[in-house]
C-alpha atoms as a PDB file:
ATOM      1  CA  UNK A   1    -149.213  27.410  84.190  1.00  0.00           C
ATOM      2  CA  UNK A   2    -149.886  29.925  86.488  1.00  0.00           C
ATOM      3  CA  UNK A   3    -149.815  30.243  90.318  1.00  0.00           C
ATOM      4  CA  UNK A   4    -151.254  32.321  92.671  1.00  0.00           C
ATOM      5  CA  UNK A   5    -151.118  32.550  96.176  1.00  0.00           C
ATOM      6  CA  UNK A   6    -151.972  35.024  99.100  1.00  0.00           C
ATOM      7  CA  UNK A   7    -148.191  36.067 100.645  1.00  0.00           C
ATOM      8  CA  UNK A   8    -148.372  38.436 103.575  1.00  0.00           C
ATOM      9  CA  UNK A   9    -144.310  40.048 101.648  1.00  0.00           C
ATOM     10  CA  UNK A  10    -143.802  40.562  98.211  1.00  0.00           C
ATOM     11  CA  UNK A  11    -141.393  37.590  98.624  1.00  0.00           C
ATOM     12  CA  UNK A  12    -141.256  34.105  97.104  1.00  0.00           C
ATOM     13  CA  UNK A  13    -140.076  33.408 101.166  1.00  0.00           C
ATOM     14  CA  UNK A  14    -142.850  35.012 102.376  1.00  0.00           C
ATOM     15  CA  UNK A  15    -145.107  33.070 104.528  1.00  0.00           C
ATOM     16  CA  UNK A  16    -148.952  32.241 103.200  1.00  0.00           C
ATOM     17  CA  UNK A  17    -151.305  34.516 104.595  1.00  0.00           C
ATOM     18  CA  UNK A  18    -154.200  32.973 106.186  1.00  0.00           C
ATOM     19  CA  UNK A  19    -156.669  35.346 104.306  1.00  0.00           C
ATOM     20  CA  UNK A  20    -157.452  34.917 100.587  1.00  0.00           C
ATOM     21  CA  UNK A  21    -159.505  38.396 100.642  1.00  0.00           C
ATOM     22  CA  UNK A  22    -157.935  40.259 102.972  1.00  0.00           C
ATOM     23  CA  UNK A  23    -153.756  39.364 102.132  1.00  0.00           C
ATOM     24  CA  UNK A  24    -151.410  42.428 101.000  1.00  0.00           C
ATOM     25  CA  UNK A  25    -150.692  40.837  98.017  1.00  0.00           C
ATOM     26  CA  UNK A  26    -150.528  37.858  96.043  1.00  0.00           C
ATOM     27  CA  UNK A  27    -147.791  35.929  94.701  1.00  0.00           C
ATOM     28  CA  UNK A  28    -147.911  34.660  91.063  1.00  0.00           C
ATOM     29  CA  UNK A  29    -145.691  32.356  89.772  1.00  0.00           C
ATOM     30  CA  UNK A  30    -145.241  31.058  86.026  1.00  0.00           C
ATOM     31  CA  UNK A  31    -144.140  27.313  85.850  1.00  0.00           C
ATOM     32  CA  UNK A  32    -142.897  27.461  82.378  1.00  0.00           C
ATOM     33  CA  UNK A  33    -141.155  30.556  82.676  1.00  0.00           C
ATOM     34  CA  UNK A  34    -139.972  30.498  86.089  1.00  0.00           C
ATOM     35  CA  UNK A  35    -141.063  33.668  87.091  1.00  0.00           C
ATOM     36  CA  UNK A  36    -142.630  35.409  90.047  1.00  0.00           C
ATOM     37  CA  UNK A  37    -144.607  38.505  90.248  1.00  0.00           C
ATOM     38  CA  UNK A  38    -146.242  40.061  93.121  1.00  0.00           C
ATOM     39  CA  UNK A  39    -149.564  41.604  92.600  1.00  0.00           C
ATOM     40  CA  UNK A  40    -150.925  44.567  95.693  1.00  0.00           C
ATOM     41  CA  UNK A  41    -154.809  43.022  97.019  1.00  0.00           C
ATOM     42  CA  UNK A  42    -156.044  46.078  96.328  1.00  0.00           C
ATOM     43  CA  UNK A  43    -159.428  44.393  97.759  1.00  0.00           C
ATOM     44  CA  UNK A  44    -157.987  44.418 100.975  1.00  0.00           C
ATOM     45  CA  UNK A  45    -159.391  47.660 102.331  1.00  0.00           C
ATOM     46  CA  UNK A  46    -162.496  46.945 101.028  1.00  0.00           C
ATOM     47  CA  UNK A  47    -165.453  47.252 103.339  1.00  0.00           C
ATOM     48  CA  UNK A  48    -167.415  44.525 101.846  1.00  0.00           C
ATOM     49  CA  UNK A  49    -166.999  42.450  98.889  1.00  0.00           C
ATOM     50  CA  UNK A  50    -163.050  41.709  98.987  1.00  0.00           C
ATOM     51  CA  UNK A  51    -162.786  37.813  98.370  1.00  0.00           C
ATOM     52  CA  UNK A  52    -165.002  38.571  95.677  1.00  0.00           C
ATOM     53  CA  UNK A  53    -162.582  41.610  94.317  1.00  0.00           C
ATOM     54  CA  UNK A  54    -159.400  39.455  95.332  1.00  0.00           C
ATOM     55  CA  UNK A  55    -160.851  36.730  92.954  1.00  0.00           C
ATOM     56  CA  UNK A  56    -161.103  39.238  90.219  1.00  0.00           C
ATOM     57  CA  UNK A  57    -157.106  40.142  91.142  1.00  0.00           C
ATOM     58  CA  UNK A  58    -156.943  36.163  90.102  1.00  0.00           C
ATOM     59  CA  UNK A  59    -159.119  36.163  87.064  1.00  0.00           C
ATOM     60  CA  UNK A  60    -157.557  39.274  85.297  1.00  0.00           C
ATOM     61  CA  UNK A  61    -153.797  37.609  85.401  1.00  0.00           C
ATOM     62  CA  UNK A  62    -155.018  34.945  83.956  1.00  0.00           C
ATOM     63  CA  UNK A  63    -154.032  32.480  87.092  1.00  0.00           C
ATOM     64  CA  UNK A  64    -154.712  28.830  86.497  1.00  0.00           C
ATOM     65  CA  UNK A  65    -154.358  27.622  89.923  1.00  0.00           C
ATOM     66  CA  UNK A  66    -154.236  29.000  93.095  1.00  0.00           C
ATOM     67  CA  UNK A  67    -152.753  27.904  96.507  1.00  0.00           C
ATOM     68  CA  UNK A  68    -155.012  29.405 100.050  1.00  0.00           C
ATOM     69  CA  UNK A  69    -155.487  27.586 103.231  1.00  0.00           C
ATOM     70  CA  UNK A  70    -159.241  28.799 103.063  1.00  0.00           C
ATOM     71  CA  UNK A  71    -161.617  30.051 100.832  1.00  0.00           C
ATOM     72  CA  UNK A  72    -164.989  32.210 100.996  1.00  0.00           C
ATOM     73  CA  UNK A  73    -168.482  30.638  99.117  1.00  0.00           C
ATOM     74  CA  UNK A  74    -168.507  33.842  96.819  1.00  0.00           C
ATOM     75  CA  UNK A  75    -164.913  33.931  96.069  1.00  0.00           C
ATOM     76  CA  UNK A  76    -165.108  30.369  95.192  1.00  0.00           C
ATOM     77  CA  UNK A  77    -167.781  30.516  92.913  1.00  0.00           C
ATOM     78  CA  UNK A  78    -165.779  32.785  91.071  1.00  0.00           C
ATOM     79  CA  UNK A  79    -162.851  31.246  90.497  1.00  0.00           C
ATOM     80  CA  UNK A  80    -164.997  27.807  89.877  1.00  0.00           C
ATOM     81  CA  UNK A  81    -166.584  30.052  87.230  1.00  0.00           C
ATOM     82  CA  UNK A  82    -163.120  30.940  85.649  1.00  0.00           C
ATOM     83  CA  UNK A  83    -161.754  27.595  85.839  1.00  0.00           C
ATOM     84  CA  UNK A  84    -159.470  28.337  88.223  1.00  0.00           C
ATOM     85  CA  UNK A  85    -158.552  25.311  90.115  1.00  0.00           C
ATOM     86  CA  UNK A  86    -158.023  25.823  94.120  1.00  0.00           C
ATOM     87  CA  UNK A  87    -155.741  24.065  96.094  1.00  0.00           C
ATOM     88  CA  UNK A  88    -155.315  24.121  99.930  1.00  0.00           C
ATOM     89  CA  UNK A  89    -151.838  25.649 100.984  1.00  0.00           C
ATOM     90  CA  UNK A  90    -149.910  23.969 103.444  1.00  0.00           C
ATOM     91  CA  UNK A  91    -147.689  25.943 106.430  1.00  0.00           C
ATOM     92  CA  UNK A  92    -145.143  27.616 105.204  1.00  0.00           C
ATOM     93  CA  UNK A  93    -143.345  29.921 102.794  1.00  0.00           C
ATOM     94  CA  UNK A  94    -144.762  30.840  99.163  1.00  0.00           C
ATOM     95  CA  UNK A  95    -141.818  28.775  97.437  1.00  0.00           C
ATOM     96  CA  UNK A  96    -142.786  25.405 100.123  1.00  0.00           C
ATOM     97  CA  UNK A  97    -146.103  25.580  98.831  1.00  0.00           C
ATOM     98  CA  UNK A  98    -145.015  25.765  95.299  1.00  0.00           C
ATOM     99  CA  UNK A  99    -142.503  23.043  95.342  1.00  0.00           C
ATOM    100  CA  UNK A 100    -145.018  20.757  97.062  1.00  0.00           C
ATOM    101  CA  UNK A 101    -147.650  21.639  94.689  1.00  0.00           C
ATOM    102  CA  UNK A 102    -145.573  20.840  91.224  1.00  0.00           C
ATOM    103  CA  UNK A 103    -144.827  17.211  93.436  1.00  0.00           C
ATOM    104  CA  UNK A 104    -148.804  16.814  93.758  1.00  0.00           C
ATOM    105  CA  UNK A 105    -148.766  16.556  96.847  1.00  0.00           C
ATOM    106  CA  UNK A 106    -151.539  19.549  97.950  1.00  0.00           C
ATOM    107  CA  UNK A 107    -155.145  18.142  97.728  1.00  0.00           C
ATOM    108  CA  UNK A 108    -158.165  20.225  96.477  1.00  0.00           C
ATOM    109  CA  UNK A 109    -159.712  22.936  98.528  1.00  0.00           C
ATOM    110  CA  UNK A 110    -162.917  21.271  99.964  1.00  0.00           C
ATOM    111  CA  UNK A 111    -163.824  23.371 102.746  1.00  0.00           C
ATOM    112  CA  UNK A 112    -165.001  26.255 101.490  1.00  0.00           C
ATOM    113  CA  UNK A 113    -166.322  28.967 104.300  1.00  0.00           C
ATOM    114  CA  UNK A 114    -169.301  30.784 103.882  1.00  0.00           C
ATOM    115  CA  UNK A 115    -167.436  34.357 104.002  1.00  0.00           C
ATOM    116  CA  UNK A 116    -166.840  36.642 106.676  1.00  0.00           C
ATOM    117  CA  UNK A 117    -168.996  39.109 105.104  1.00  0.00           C
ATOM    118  CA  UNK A 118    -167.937  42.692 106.624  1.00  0.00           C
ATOM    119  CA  UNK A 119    -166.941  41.126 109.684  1.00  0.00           C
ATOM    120  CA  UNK A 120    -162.834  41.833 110.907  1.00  0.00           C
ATOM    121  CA  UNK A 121    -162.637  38.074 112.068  1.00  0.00           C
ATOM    122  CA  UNK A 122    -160.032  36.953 109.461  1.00  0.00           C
END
């Protein structure tokens, strides 16, 4: 399975960015190979449109989960459309998130914002 989540480093340490749309990069981790790869948000300088771009980021490494504290209607639709389960993240680094996701113990990302739509307040 695969894991993604929005990291504000190119770290498994790194903290979770607060941003699905607008994080640096995201932070994919494969649980049956135990690797991690960092992917550049190249949505984030986007002037419109970048939870919908990020989500594509998701889609195209062929994520089957991913970890954010919030979530965008358009983004969300998506990843819904993918498959793509979505999982609220929890304070904390990357790897805390990970560990407490494989124990089950993140819920399901039910609060799902209706975007910030070309507005900076992220």
């Amino acid at each position: 399975m695969k894991i993604a989540i929005p990291v504000n480093a190119k770290d498994i340490k790194s903290s979770v960015c607060d941003s699905f749309g607008r994080t640096p990069y995201f932070l994919i981790y494969n649980t049956e190979t135990n690797e991690e790869t960092s992917v550049d948000n190249s949505a984030a300088a986007s002037t419109g449109g970048a939870g919908i771009k990020a989500a594509q980021i998701i889609i195209d490494n062929q994520v089957n989960a991913l970890l954010t504290p919030r979530l965008g209607t358009n983004a969300a639709d998506v990843l819904k459309s993918a498959n793509i389960s979505i999982y609220t993240a929890i304070s904390g680094s990357a790897k805390y998130n990970l560990d407490a996701f494989v124990a089950g113990k993140l819920s399901l990302l039910d609060e799902i914002h209706s975007g910030f739509h070309g507005s900076e307040k992220h």
